[in-house]
PDB file of N, CA and C in Angstrom:
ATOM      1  N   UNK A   1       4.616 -37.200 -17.517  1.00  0.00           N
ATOM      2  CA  UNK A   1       5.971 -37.659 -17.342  1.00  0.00           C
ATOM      3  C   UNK A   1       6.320 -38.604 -18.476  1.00  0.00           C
ATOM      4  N   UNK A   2       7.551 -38.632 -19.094  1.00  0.00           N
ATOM      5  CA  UNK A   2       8.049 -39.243 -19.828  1.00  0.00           C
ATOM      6  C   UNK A   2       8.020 -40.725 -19.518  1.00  0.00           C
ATOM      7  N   UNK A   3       7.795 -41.910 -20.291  1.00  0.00           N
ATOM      8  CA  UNK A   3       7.975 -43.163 -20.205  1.00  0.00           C
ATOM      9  C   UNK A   3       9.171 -43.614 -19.667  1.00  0.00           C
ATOM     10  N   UNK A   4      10.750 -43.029 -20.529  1.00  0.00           N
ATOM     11  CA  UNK A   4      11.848 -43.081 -19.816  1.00  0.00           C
ATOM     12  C   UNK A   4      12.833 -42.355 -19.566  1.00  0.00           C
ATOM     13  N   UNK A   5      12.929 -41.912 -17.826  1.00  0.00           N
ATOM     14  CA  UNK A   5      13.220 -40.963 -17.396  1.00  0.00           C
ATOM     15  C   UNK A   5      14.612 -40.804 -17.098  1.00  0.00           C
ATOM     16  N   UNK A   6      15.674 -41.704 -18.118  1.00  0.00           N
ATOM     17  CA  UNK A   6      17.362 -41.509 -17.563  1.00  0.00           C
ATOM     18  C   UNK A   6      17.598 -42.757 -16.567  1.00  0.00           C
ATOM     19  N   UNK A   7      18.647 -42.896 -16.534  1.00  0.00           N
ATOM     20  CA  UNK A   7      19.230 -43.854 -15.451  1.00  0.00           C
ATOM     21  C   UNK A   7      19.426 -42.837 -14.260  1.00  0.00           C
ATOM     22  N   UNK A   8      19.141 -42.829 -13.256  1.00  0.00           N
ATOM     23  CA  UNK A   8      19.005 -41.946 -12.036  1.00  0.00           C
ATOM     24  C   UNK A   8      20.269 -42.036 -11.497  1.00  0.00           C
ATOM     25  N   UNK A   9      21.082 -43.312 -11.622  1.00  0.00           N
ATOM     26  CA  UNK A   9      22.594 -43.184 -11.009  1.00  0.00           C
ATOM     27  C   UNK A   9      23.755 -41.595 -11.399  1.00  0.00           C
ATOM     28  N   UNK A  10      23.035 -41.483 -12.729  1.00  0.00           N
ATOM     29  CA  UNK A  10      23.666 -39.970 -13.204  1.00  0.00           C
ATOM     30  C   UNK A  10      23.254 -38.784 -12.665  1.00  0.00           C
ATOM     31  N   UNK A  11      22.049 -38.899 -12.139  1.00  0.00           N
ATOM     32  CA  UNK A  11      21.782 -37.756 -10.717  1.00  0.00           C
ATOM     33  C   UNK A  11      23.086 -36.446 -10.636  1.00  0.00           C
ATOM     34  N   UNK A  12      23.966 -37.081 -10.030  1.00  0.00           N
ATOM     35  CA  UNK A  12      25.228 -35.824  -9.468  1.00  0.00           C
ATOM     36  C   UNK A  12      25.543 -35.446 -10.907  1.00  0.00           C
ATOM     37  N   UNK A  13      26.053 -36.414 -11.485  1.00  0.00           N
ATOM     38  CA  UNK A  13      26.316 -35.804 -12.848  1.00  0.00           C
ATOM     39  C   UNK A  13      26.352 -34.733 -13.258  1.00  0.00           C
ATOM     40  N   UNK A  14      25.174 -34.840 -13.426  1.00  0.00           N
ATOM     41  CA  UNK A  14      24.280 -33.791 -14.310  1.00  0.00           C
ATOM     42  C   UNK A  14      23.447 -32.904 -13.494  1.00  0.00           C
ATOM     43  N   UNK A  15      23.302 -32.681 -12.064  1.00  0.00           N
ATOM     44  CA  UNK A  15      23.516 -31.473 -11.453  1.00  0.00           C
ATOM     45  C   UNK A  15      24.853 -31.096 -11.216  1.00  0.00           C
ATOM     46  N   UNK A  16      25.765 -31.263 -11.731  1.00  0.00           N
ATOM     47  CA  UNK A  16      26.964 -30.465 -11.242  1.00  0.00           C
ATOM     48  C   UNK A  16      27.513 -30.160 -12.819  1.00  0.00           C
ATOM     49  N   UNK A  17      26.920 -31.017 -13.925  1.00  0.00           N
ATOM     50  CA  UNK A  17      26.929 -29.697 -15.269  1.00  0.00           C
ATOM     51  C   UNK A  17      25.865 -28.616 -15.501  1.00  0.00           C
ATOM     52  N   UNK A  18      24.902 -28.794 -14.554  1.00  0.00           N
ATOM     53  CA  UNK A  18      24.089 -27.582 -14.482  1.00  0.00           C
ATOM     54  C   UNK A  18      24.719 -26.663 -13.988  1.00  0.00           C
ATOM     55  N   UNK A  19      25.300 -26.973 -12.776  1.00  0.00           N
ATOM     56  CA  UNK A  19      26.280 -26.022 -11.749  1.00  0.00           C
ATOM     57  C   UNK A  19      26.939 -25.059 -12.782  1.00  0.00           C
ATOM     58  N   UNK A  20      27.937 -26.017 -13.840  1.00  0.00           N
ATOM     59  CA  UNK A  20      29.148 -25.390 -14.554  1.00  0.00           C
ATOM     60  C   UNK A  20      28.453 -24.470 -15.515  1.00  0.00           C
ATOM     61  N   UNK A  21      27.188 -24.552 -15.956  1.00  0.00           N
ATOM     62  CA  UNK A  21      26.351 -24.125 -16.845  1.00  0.00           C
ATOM     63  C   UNK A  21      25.686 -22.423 -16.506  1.00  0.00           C
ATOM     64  N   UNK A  22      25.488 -22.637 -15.385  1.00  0.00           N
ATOM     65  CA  UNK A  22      24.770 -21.660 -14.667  1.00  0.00           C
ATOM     66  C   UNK A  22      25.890 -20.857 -14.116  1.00  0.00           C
ATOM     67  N   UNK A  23      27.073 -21.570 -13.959  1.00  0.00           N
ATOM     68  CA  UNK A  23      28.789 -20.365 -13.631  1.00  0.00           C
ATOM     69  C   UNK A  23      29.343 -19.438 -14.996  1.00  0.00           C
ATOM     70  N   UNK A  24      29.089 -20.672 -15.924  1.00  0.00           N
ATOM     71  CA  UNK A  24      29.774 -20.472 -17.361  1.00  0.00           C
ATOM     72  C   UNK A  24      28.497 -18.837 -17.767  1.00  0.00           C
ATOM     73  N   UNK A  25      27.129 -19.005 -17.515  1.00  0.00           N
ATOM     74  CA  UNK A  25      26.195 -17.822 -18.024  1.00  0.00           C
ATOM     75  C   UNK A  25      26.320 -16.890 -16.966  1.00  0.00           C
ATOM     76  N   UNK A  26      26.940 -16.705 -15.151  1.00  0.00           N
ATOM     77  CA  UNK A  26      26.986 -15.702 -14.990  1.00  0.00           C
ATOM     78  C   UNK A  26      28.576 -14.996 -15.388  1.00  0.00           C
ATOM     79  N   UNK A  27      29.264 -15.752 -15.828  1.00  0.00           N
ATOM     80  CA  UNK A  27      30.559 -15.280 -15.947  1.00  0.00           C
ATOM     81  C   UNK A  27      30.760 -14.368 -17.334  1.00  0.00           C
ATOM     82  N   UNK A  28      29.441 -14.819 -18.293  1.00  0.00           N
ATOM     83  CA  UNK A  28      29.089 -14.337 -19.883  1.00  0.00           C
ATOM     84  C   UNK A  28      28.332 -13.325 -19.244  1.00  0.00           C
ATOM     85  N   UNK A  29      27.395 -13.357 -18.441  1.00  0.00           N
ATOM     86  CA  UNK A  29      26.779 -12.246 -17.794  1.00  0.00           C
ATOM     87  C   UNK A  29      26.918 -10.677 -17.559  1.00  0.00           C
ATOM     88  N   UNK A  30      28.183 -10.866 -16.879  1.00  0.00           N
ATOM     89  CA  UNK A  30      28.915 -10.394 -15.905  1.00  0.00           C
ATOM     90  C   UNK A  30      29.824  -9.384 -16.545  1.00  0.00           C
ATOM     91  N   UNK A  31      30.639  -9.660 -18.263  1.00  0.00           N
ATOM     92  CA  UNK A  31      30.532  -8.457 -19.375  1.00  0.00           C
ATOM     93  C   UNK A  31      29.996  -7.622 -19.286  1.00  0.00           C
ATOM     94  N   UNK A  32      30.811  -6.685 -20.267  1.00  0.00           N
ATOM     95  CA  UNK A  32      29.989  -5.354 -20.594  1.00  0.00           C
ATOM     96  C   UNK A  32      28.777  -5.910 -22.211  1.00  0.00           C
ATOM     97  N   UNK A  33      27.738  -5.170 -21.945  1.00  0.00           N
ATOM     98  CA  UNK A  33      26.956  -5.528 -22.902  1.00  0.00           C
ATOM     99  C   UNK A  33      27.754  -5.628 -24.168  1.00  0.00           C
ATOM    100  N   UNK A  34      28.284  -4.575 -24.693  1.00  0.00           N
ATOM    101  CA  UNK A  34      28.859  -5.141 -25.927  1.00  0.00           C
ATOM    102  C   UNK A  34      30.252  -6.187 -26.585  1.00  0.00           C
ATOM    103  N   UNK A  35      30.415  -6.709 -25.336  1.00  0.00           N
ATOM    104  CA  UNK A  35      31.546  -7.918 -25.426  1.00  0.00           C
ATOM    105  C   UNK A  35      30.578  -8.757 -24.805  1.00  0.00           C
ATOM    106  N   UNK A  36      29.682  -9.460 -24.951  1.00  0.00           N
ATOM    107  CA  UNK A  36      28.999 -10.296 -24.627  1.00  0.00           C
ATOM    108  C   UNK A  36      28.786 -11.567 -26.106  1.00  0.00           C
ATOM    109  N   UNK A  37      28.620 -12.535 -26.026  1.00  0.00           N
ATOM    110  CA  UNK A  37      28.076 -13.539 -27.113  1.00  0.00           C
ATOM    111  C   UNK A  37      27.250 -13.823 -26.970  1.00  0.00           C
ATOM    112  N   UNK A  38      26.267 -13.472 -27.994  1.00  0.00           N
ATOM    113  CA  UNK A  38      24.434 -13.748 -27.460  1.00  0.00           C
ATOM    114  C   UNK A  38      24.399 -14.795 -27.720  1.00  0.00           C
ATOM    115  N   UNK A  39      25.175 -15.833 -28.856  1.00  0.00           N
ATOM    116  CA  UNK A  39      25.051 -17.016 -29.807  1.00  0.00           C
ATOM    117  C   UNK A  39      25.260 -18.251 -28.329  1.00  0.00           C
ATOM    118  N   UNK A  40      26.237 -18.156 -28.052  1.00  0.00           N
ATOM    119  CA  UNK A  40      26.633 -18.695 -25.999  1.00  0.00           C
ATOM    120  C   UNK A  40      25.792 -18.714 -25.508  1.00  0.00           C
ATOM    121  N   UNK A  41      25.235 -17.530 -24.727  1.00  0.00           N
ATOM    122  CA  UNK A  41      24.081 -17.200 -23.872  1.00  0.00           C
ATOM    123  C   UNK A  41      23.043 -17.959 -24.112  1.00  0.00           C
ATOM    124  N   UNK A  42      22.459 -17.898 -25.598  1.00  0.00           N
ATOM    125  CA  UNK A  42      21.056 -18.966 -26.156  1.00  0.00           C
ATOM    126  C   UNK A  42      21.346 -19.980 -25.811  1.00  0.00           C
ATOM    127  N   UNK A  43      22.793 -20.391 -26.433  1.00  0.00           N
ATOM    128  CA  UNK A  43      23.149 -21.844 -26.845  1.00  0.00           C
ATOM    129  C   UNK A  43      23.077 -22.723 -24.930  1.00  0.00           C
ATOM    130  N   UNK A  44      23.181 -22.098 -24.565  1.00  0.00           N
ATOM    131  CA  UNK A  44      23.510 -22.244 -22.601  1.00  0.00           C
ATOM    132  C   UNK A  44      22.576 -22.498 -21.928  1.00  0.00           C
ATOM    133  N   UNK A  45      21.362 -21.285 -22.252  1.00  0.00           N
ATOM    134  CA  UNK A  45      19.958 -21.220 -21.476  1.00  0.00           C
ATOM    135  C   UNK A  45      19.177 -22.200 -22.268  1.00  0.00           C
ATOM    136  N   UNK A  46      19.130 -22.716 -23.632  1.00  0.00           N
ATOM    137  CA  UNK A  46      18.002 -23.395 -24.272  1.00  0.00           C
ATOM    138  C   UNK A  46      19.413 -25.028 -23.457  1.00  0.00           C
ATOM    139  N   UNK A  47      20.376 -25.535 -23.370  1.00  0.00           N
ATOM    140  CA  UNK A  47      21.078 -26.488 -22.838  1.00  0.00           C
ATOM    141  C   UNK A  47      20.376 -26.607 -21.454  1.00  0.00           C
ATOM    142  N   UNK A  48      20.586 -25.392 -20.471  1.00  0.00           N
ATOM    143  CA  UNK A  48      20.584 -25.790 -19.141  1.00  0.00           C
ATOM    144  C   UNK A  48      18.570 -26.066 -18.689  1.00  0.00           C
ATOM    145  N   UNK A  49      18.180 -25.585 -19.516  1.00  0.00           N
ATOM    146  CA  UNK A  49      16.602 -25.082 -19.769  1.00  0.00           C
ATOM    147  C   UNK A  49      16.005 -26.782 -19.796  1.00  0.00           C
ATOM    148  N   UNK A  50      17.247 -27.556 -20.643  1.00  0.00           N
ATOM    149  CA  UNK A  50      16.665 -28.890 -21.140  1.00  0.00           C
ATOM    150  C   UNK A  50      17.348 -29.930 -19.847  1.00  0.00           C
ATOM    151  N   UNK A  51      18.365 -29.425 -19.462  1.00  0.00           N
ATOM    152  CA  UNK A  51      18.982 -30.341 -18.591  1.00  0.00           C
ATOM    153  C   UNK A  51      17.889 -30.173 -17.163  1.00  0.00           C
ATOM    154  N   UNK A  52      17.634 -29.072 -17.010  1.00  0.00           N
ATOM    155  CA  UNK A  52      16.727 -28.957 -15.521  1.00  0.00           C
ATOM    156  C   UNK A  52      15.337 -29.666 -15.804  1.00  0.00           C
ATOM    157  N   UNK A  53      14.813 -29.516 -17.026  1.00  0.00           N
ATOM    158  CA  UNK A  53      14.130 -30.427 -17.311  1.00  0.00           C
ATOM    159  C   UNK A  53      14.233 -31.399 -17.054  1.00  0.00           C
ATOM    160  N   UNK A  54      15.076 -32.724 -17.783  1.00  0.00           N
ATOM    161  CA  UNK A  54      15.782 -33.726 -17.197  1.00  0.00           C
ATOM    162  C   UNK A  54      15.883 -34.054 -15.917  1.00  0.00           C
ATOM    163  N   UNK A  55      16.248 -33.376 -15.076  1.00  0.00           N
ATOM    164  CA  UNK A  55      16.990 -33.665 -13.568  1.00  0.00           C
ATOM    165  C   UNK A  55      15.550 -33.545 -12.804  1.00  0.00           C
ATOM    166  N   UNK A  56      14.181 -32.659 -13.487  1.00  0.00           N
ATOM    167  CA  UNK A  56      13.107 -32.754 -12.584  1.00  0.00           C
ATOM    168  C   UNK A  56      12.429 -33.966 -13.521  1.00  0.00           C
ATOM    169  N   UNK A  57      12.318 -34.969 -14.140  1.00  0.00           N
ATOM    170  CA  UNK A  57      11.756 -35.520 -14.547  1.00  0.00           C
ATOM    171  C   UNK A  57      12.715 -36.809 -13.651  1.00  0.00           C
ATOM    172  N   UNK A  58      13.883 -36.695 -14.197  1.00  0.00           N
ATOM    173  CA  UNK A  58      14.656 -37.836 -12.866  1.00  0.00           C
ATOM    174  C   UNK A  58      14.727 -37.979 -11.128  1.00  0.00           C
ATOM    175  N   UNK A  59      14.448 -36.629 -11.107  1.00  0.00           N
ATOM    176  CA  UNK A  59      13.899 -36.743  -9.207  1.00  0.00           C
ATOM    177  C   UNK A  59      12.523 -36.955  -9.049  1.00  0.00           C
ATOM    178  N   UNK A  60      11.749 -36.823 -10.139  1.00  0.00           N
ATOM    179  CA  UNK A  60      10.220 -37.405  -9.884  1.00  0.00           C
ATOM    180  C   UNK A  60      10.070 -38.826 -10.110  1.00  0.00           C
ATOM    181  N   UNK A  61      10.649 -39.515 -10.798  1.00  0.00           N
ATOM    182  CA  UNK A  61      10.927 -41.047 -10.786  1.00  0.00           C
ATOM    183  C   UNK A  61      11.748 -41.751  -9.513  1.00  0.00           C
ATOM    184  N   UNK A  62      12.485 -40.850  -8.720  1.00  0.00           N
ATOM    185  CA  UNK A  62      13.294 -42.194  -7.908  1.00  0.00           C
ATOM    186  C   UNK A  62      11.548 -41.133  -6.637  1.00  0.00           C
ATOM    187  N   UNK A  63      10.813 -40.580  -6.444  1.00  0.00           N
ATOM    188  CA  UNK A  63      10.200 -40.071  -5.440  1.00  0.00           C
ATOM    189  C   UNK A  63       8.879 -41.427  -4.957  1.00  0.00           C
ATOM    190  N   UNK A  64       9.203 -42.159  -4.202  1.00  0.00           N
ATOM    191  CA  UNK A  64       7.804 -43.111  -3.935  1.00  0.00           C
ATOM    192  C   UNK A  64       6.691 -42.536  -3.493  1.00  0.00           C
ATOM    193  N   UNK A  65       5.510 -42.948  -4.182  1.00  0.00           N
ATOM    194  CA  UNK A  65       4.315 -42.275  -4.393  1.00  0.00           C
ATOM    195  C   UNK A  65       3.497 -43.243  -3.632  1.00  0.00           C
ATOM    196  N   UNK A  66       2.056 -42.831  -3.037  1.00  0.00           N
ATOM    197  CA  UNK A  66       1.124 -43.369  -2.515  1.00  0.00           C
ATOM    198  C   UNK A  66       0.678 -44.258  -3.305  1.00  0.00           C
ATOM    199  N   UNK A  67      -0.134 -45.763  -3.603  1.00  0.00           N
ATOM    200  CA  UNK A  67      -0.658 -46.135  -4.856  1.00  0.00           C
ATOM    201  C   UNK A  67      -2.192 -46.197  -4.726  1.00  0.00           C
ATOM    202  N   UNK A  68      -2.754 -45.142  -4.235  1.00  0.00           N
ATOM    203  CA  UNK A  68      -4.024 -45.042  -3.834  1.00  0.00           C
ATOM    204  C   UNK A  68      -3.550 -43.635  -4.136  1.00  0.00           C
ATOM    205  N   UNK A  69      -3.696 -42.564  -3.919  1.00  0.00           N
ATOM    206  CA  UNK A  69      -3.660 -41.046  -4.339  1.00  0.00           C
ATOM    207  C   UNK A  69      -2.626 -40.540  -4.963  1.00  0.00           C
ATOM    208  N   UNK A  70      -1.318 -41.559  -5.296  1.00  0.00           N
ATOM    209  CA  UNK A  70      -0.376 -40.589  -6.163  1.00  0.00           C
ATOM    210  C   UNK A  70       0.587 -39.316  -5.302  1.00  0.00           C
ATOM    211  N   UNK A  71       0.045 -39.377  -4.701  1.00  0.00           N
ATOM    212  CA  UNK A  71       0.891 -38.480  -3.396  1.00  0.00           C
ATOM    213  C   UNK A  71       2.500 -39.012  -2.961  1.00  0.00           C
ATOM    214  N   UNK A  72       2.853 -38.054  -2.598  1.00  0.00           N
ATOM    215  CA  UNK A  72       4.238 -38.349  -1.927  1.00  0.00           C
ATOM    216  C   UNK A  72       4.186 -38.627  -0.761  1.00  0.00           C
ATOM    217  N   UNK A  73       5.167 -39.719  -0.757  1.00  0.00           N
ATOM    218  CA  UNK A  73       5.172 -40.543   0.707  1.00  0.00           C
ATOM    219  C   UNK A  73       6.350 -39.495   1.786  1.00  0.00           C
TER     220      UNK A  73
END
């Protein structure tokens, strides 16, 4: 885990630009293959790829852990 993991108050935030992220790629989707923008599509999945990253590195920081096994309480 990263040293510093975001200010956690941005939580909704930034699951609800994942939301728009993951609408915006099925709506690019959802084209016919050859009216599609692959340059979008990358640019979207390597974005949302990094943001879910993010958002699981920020729900593993607010999660209180055992301080004897590291476990979830």
């Amino acid at each position: 885990m990263r040293e510093s993991s975001g200010i956690t108050g941005f939580l909704e935030i930034f699951e609800g630009r994942l939301n728009k992220m993951k609408l915006h790629l099925k709506e690019e989707l959802s084209k016919a293959k050859h009216e599609r923008n692959k340059t979008t599509i990358r640019r979207t999945l390597t974005d949302a790829r990094k943001l879910n990253k993010t958002l699981k590195d920020m729900r593993s920081a607010n999660i209180k852990r055992c301080p004897h096994c590291g476990e979830k309480l």
